[in-house]
Structures are given as C-alpha cells and as structure tokens.
N, C-alpha and C. Protein backbone atom coordinates (compact mmCIF):
# COMPACT_ATOMS: atom_id res chain seq x y z
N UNK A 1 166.68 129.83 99.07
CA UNK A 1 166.29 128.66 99.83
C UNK A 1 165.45 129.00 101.06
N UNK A 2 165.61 130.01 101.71
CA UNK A 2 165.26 130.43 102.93
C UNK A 2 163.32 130.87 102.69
N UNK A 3 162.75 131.36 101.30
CA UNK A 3 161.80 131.42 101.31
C UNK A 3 160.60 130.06 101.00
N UNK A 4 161.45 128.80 100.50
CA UNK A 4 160.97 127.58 100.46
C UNK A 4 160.93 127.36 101.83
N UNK A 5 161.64 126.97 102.69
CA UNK A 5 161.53 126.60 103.71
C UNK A 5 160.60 126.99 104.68
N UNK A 6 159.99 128.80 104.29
CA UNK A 6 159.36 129.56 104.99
C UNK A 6 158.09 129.10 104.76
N UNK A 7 157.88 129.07 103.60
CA UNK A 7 156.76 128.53 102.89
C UNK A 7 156.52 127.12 102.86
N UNK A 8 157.02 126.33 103.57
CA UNK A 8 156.75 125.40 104.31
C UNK A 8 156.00 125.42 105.26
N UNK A 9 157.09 125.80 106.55
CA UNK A 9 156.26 126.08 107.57
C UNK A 9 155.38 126.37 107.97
N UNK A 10 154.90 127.79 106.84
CA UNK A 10 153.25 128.23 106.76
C UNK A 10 152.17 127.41 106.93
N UNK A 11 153.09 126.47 105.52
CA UNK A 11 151.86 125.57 105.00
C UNK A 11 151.41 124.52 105.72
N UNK A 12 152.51 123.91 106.28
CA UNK A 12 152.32 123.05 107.71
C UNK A 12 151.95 123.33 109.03
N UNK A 13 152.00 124.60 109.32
CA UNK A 13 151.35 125.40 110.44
C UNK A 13 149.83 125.43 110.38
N UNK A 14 149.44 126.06 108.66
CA UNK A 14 148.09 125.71 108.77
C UNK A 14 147.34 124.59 108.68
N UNK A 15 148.13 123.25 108.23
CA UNK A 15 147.46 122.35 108.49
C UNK A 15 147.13 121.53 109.32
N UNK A 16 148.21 121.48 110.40
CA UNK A 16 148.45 120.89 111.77
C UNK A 16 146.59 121.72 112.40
N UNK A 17 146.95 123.26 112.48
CA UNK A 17 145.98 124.08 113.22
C UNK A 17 144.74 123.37 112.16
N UNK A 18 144.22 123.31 111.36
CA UNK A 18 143.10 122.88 110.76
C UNK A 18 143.03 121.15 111.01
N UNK A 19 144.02 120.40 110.90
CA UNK A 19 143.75 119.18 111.53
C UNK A 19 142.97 119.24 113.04
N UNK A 20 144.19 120.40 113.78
CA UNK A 20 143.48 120.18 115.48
C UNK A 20 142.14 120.42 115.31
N UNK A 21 141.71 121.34 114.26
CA UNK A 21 140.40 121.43 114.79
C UNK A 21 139.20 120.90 114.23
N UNK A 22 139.81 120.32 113.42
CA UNK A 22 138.75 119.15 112.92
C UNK A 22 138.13 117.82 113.92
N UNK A 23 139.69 117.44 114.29
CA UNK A 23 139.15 116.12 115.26
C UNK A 23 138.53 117.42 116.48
N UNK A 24 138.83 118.22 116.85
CA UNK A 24 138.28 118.47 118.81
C UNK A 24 136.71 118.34 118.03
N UNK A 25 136.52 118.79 117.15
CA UNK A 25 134.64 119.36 116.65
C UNK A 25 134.19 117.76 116.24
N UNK A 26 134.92 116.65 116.24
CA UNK A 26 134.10 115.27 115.40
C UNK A 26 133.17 114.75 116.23
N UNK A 27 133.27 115.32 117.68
CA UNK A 27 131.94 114.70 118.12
C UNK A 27 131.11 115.90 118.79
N UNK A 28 131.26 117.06 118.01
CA UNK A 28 129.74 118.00 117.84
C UNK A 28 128.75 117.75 117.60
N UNK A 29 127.58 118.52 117.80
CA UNK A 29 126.80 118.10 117.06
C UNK A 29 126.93 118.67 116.02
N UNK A 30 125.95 118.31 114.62
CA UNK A 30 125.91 119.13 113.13
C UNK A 30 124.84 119.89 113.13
N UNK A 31 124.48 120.86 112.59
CA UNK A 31 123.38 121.49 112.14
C UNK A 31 123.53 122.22 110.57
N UNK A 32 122.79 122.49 110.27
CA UNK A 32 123.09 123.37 108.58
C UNK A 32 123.31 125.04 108.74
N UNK A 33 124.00 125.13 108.03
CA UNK A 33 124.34 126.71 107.65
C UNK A 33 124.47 126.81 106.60
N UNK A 34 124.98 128.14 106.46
CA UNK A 34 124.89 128.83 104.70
C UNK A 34 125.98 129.52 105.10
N UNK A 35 126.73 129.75 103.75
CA UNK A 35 127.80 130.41 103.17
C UNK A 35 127.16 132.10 103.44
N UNK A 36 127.99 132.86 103.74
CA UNK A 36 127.67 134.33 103.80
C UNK A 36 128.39 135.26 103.12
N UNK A 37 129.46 134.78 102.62
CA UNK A 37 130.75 135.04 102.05
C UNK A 37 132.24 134.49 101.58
N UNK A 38 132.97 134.18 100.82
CA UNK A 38 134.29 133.42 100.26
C UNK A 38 135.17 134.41 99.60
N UNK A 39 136.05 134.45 99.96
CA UNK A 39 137.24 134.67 99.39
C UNK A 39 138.39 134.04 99.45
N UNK A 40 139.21 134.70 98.39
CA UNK A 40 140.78 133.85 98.32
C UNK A 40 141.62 134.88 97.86
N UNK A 41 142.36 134.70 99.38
CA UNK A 41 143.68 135.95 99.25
C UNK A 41 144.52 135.21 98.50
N UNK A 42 144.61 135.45 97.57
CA UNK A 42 145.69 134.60 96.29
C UNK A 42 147.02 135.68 95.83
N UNK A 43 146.84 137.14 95.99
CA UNK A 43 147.69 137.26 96.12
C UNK A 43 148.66 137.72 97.46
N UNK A 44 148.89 136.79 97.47
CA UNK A 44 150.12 137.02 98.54
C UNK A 44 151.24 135.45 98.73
N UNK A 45 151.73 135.51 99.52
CA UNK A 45 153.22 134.36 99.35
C UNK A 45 152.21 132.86 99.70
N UNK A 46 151.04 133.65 100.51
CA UNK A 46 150.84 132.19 101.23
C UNK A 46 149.18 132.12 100.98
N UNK A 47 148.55 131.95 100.08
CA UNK A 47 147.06 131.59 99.37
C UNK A 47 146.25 131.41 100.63
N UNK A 48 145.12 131.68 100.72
CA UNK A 48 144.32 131.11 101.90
C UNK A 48 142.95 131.64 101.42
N UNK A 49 141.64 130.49 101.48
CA UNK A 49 140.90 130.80 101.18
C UNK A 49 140.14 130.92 102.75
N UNK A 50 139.17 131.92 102.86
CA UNK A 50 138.39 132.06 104.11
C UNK A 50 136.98 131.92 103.64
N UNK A 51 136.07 130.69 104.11
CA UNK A 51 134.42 130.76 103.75
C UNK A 51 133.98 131.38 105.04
N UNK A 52 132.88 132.30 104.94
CA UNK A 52 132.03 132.98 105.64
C UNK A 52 130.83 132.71 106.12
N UNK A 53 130.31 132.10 107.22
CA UNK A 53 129.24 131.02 106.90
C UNK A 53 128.03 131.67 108.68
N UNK A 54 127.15 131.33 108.02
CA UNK A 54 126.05 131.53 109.54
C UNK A 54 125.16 130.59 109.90
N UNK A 55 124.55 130.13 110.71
CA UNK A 55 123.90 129.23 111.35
C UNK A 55 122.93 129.64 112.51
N UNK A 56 121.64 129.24 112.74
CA UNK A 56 120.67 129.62 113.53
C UNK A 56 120.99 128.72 114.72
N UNK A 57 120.77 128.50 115.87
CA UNK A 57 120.48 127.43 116.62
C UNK A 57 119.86 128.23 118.03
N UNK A 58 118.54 127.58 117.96
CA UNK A 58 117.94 128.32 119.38
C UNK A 58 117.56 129.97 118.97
N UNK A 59 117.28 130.23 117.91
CA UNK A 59 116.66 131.44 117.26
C UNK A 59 117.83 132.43 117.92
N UNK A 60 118.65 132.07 117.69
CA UNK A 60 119.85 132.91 117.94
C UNK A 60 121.02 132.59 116.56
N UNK A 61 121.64 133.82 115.73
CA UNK A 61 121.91 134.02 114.39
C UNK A 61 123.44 133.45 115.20
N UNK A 62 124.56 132.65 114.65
CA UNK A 62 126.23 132.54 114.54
C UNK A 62 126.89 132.40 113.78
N UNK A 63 127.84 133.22 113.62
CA UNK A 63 128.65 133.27 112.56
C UNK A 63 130.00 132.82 112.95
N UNK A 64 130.73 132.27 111.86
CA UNK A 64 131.97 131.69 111.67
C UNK A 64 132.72 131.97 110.38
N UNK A 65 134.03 131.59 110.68
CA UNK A 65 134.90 131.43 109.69
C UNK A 65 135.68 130.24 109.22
N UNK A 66 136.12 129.88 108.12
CA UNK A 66 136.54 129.09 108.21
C UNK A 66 137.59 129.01 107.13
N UNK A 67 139.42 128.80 107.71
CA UNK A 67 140.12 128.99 106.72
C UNK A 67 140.57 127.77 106.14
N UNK A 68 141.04 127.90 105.04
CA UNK A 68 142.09 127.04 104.48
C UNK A 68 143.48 127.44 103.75
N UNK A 69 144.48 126.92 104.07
CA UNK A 69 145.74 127.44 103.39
C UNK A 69 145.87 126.49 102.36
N UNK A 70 146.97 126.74 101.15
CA UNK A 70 147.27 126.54 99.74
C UNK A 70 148.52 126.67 99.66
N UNK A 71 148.94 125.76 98.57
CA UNK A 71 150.33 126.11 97.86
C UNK A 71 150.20 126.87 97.37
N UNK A 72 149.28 126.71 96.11
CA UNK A 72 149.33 127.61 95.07
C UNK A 72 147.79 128.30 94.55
N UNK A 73 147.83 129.47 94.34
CA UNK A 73 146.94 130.21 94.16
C UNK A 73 145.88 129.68 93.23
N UNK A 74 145.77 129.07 92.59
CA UNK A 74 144.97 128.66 91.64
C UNK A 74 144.26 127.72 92.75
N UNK A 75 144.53 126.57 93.37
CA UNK A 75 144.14 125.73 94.48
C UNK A 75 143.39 126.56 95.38
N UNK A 76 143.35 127.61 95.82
CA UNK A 76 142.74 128.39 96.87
C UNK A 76 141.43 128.62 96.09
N UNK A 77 141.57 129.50 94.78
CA UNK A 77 141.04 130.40 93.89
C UNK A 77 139.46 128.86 93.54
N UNK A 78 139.68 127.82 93.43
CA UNK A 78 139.09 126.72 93.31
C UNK A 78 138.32 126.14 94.28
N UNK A 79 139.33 126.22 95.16
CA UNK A 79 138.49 125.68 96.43
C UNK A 79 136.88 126.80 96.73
N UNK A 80 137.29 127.76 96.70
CA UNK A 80 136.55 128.90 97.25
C UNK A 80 135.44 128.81 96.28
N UNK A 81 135.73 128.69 94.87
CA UNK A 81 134.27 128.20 94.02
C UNK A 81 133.67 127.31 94.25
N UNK A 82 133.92 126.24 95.07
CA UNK A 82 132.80 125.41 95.72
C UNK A 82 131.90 125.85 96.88
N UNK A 83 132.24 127.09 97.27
CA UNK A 83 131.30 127.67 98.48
C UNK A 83 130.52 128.67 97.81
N UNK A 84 129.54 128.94 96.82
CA UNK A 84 128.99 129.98 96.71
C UNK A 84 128.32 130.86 97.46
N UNK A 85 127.57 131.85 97.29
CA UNK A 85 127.32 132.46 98.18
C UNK A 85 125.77 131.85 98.33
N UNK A 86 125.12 131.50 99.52
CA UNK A 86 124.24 130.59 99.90
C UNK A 86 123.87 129.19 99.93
N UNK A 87 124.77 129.10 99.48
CA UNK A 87 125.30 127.76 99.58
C UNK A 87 124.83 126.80 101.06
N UNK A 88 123.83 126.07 100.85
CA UNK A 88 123.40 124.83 102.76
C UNK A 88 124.70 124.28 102.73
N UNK A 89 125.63 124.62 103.82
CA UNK A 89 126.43 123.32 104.36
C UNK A 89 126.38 122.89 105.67
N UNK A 90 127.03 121.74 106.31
CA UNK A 90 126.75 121.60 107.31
C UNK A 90 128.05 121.57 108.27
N UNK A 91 127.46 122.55 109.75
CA UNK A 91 128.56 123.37 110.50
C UNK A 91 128.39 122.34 111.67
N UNK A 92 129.56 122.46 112.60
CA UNK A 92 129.75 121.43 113.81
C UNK A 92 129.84 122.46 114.91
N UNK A 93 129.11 122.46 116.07
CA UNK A 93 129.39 123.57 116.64
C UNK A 93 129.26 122.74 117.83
N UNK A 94 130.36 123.39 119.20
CA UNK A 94 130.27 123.46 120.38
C UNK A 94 128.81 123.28 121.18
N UNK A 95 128.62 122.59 121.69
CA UNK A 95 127.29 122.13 122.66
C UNK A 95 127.52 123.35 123.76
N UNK A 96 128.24 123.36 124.77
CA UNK A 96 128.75 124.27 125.36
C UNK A 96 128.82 125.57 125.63
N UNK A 97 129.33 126.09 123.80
CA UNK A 97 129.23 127.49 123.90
C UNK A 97 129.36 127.36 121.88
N UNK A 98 127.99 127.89 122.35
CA UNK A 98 127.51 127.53 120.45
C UNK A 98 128.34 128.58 119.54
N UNK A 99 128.68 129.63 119.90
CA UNK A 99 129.57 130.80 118.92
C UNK A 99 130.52 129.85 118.56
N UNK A 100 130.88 128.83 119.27
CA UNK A 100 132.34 128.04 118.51
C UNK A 100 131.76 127.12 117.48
N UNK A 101 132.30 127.47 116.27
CA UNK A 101 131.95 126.16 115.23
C UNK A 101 133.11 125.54 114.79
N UNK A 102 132.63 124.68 113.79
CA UNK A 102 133.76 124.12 112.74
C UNK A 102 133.15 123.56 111.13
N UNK A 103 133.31 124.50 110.25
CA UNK A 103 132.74 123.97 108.84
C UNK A 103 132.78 122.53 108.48
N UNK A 104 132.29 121.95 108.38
CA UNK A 104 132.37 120.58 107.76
C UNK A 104 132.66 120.56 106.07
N UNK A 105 134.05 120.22 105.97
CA UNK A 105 133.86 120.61 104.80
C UNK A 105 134.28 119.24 103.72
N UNK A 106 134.36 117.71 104.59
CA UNK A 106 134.11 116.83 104.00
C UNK A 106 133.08 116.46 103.16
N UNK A 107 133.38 115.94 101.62
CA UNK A 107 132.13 115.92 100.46
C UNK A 107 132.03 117.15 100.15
N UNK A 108 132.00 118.65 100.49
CA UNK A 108 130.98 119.28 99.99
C UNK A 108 131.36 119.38 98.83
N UNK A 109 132.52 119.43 98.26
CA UNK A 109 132.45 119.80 96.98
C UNK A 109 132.90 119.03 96.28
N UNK A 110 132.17 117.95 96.26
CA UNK A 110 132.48 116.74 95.08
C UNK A 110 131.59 117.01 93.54
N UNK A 111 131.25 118.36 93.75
CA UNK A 111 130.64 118.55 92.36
C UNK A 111 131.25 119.52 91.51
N UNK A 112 131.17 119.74 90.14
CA UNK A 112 131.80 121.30 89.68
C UNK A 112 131.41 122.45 90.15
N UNK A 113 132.56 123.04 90.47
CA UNK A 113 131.51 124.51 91.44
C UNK A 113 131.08 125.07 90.04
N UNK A 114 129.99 126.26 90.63
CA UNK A 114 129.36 126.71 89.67
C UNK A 114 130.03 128.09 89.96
N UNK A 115 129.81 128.87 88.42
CA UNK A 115 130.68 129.75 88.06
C UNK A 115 130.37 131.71 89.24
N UNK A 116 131.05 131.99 89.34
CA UNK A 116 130.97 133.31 90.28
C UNK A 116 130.90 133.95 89.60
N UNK A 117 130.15 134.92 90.45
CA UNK A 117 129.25 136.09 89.52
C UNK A 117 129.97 137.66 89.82
C-alpha cells in the first residue's frame, strides 16, 4: 500500500508544479521554438517525459526544458512522440528575464505523432 500512495504523491506533486507554471507564463509573451531533444524516462517507478526545446529572441539562442510526469509508461513513451526532433512549437517566455520559459504545449499534438527514428 505504501508504494501506491507514494506514487501518488509524485504524481500530484508534478502536476500541481506544472499547473503553477502554466498559469504564472499565461500572460507571456509567445514566440516559436523548436524541439532540440525528447525523451521518456519510462523506466523507472515514476515515467516523465522531458522535451528539449530552443528559441531565438533578440539574436540571442535559449534553451529550456520542459517536463511532464505519467502514470504509466506507455503515456509518457506517447506523449514524447508528439515532439519530434525539430519540431516549430510555440514557447512563453519571461519579458523580464528571457532564459525563463514555459512550453506551450496546448493543441500541439492533436495529430498522430509521426514515427521515431
């Protein structure tokens, strides 16, 4: 019982932290970026896919990350095929202090991802 419960918490830890940071970034501005990299730590207790993504603004290169946690490994393993590698999406970044972003990752993948190579 004690590892359900654990595995809860995880899972609700990461979503609370990915909620907060969705709303602080909703009134960023947007600009486009590209995928630089995806993976999905699938094996382990607690799935999490991380997209790898960069963005120009002001001829200056930024990079970000951006996670997501999972129940179950197959869900991670899926998600992460919708970010290929170069993939245009569009990033929300800090006015302020532009190294801070936030992936936008509403819509993007309302299509079949395409297969990894």
């Amino acid at each position: 019982m004690p590892l359900i419960l654990d595995n809860i918490l995880v899972f609700l830890f990461r979503a609370i932290v990915l909620i907060y940071l969705d709303i602080r970034s909703r009134d960023w501005p947007v600009i486009e970026g590209v995928i630089t990299r995806t993976d999905a730590d699938i094996h382990t207790m607690y799935p999490l896919t991380r997209i790898f993504y960069s963005y120009t603004l002001e001829g200056i290169e930024y990079f970000g990350t951006y996670k997501h946690g999972f129940w179950f490994s197959y869900s991670a393993q899926r998600f992460a095929s919708f970010y290929p590698l170069s993939k245009m999406v569009r990033v929300r970044y800090n006015p302020a202090q532009h190294h801070i972003s936030f992936l936008e990752d509403n819509q993007q993948y309302d299509e079949e991802p395409k297969s990894r190579k």
